[in-house]
Protein backbone atom coordinates (compact mmCIF):
# COMPACT_ATOMS: atom_id res chain seq x y z
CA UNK A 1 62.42 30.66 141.88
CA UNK A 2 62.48 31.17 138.21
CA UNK A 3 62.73 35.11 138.89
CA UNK A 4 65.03 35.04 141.40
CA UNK A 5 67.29 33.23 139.10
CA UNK A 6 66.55 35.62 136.18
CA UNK A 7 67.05 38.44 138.37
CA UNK A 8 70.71 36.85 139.49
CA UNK A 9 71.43 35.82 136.08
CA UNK A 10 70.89 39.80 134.95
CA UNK A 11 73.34 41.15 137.62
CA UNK A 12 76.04 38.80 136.90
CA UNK A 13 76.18 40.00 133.50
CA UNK A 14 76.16 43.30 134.64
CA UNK A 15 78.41 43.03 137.01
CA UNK A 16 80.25 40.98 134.21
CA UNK A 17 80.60 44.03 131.87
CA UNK A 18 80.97 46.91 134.17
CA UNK A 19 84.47 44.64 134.71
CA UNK A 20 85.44 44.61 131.64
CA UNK A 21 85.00 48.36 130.87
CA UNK A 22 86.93 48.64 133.92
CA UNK A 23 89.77 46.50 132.88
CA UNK A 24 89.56 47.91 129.45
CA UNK A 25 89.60 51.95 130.56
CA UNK A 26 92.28 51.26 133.16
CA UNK A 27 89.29 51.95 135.91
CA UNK A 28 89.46 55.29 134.84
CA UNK A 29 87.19 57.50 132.62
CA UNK A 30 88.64 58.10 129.34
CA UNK A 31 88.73 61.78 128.15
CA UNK A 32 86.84 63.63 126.25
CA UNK A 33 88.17 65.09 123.12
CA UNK A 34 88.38 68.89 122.77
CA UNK A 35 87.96 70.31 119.27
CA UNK A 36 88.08 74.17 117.95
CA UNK A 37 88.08 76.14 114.58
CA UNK A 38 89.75 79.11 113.81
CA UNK A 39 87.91 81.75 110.65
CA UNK A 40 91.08 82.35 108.53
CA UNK A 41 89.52 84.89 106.85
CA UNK A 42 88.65 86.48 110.21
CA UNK A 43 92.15 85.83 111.84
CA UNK A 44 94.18 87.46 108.27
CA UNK A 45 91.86 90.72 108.41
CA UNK A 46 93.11 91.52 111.84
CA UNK A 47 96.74 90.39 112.36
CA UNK A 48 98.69 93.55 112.08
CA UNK A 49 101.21 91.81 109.84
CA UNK A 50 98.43 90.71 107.08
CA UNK A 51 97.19 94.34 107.12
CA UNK A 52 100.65 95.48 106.91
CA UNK A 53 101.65 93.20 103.76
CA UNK A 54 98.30 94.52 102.30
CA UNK A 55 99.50 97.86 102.64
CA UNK A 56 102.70 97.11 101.54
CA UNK A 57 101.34 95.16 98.23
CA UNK A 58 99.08 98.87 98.05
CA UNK A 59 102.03 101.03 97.98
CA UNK A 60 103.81 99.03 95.62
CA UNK A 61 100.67 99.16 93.05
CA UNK A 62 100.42 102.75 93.45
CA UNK A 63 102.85 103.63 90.39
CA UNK A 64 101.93 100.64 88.36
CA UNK A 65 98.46 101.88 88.85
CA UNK A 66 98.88 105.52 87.86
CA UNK A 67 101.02 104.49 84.90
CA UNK A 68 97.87 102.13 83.87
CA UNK A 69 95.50 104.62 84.10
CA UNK A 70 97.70 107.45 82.02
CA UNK A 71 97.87 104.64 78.55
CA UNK A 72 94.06 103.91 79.15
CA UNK A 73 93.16 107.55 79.36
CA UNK A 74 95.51 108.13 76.34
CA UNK A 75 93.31 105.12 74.25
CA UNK A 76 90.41 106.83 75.25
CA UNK A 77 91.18 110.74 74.28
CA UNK A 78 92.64 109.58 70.90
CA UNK A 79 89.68 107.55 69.99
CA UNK A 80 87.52 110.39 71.07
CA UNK A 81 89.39 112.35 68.31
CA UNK A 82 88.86 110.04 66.14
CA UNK A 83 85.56 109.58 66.37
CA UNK A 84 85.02 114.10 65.87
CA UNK A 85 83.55 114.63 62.70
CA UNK A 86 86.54 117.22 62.03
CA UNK A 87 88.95 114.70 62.53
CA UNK A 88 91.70 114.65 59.75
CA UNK A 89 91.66 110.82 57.65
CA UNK A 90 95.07 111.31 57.20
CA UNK A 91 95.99 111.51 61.02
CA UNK A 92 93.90 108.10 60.82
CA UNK A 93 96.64 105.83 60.68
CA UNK A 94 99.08 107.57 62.91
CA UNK A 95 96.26 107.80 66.17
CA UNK A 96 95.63 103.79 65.03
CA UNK A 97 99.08 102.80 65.96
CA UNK A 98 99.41 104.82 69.45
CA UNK A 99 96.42 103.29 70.49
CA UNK A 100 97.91 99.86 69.45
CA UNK A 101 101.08 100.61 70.96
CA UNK A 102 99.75 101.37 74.27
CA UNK A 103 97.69 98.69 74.37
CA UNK A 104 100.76 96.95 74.53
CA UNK A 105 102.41 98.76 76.92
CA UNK A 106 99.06 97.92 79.00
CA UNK A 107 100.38 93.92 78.39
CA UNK A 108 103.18 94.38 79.39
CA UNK A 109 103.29 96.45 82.04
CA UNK A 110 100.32 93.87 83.34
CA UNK A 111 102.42 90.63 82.88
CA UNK A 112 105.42 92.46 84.61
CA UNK A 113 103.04 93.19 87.53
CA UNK A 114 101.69 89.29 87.65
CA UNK A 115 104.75 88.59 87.91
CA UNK A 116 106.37 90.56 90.70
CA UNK A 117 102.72 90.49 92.89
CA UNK A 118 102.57 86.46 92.32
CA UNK A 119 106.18 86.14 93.91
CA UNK A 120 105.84 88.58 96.77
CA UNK A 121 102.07 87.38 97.99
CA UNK A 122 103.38 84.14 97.78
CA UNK A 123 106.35 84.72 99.96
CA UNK A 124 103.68 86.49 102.18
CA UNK A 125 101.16 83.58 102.37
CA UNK A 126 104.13 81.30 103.33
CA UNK A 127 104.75 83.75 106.23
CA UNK A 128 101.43 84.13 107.55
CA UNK A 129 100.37 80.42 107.24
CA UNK A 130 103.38 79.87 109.72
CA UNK A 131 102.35 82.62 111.67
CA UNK A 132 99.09 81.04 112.26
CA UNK A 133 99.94 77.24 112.28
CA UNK A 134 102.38 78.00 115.25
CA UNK A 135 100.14 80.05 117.26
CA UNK A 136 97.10 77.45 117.06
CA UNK A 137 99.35 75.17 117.79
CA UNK A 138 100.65 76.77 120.96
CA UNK A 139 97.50 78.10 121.90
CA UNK A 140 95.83 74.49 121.52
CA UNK A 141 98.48 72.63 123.93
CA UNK A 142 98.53 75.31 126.25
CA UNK A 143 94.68 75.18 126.52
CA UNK A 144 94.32 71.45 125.88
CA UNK A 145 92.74 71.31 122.80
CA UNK A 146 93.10 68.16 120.65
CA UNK A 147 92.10 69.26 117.23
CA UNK A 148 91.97 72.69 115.74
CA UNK A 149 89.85 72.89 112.75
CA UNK A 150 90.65 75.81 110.14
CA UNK A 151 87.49 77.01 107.56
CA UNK A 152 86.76 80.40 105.69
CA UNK A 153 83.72 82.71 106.65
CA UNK A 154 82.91 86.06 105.67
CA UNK A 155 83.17 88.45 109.29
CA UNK A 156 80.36 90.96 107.58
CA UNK A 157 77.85 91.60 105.42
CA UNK A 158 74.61 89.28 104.95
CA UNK A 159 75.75 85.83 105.83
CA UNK A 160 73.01 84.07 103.71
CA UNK A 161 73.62 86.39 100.25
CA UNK A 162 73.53 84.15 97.32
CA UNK A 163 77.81 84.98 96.82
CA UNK A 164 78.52 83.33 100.05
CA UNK A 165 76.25 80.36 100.10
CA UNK A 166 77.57 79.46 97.17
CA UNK A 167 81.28 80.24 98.23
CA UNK A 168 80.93 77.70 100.80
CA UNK A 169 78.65 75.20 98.44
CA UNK A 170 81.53 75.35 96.36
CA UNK A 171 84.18 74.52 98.96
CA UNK A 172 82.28 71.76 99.82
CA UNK A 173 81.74 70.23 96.56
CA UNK A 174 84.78 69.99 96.47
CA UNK A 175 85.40 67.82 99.91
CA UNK A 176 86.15 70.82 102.10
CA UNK A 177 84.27 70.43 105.60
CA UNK A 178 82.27 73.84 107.02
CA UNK A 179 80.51 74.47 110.55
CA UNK A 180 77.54 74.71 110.16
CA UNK A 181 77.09 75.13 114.06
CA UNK A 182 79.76 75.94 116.62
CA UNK A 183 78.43 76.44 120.41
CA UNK A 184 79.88 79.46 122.04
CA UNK A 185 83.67 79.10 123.44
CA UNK A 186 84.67 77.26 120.51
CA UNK A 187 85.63 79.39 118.09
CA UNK A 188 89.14 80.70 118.85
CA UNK A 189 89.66 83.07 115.97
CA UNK A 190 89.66 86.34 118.07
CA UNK A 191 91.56 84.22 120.71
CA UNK A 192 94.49 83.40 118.24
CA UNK A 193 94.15 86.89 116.80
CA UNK A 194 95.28 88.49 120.30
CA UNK A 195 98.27 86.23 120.44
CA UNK A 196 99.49 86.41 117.01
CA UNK A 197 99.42 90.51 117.46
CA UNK A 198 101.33 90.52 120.86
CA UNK A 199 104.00 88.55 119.40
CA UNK A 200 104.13 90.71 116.44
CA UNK A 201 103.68 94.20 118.14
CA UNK A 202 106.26 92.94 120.72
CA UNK A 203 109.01 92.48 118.23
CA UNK A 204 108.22 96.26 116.89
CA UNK A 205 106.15 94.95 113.77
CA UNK A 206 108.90 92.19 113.44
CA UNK A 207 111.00 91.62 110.32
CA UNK A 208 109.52 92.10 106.90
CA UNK A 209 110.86 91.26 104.05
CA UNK A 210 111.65 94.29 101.52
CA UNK A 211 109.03 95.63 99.05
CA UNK A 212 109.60 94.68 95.70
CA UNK A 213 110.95 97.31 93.46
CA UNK A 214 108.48 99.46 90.67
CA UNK A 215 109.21 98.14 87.26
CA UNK A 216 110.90 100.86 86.16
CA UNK A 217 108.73 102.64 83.68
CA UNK A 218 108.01 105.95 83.01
């Protein structure tokens, strides 16, 4: 008797919260949430527009760059002279201040360079973060993805070199969050990659702003 009652007891409490899951989930199942990350890192070294800023920002360093190197080997000729045993005292003085004044121009032409690349890698950061933020989104709602989770991971090279362990210790010191397992189908970097490059091939390489103009300098 007493088990029977136990046993009756026990189902009706069952029975007593499988209704109220019901009532509370609508009878109905509630979905599961689908969550992805995207390798910026990864996604920036193949979209055709990031390689074609980077090219762009190349070109543009090119003069700025050969000008550099003419003062330094300059510096480095006159101090050779100086440093001949048949080199004239006089002429000291004279070799002293070229090397000072290039040094300068080295400054300057440096600052002027800061300046220009900060502004234009800026504007193309702004870009490319849209770029990006639009396509994940797109790609998430067409695929029904809830959450898209963005983090930074070297694509080659020895994963577990001291430089890149600390990297990512770094980042999360910091309160950044990084995988540290993703199963297989998760990852949508190459996934976004392949959209973000039909969309820009099918514009014909789409509009880029100008490169910014050499300082100038002879």
């Amino acid at each position: 008797m007493k088990r029977t009652l136990l046993v009756a007891t026990v189902s009706a409490l069952a029975l007593g919260m499988l209704a109220l899951a019901i009532q509370a989930g609508g009878g109905q199942s509630q979905p599961s949430t689908r969550v992805a990350v995207v390798n910026i890192g990864l996604v920036f070294s193949k979209y055709d527009k990031a390689l074609f800023y980077k090219k762009e920002m190349d070109e543009f360093l090119k003069p700025i760059r050969a000008q550099g190197d003419k003062l330094k080997k300059e510096i480095m000729s006159w101090q050779e002279a100086m440093s001949h045993p048949s080199f004239k005292k006089e002429e000291r003085e004279r070799y002293e201040q070229a090397i000072v004044a290039n040094k300068r121009k080295l400054e300057d032409l440096d600052r002027e360079a800061r300046a220009k690349i900060g502004k234009r890698q800026a504007e193309q950061i702004t870009i490319l973060y849209k770029d990006v933020n639009d396509k994940v989104d797109a790609y998430a709602k067409n695929n029904g993805i809830h959450i898209v989770l963005a983090y930074g991971e070297q694509f080659d090279g020895d994963l577990f070199a001291f430089p890149n362990l600390n990297r990512k210790m770094q980042g999360m010191d910091l309160g950044s969050v990084h995988p540290l397992y993703v199963m297989p189908g998760l990852d949508i970097s190459n996934a976004v990659i392949d959209v973000l490059n039909q969309g820009y091939r099918a514009t014909g390489g789409g509009a880029v702003p100008a490169t910014p103009t050499s300082t100038g300098k002879n």
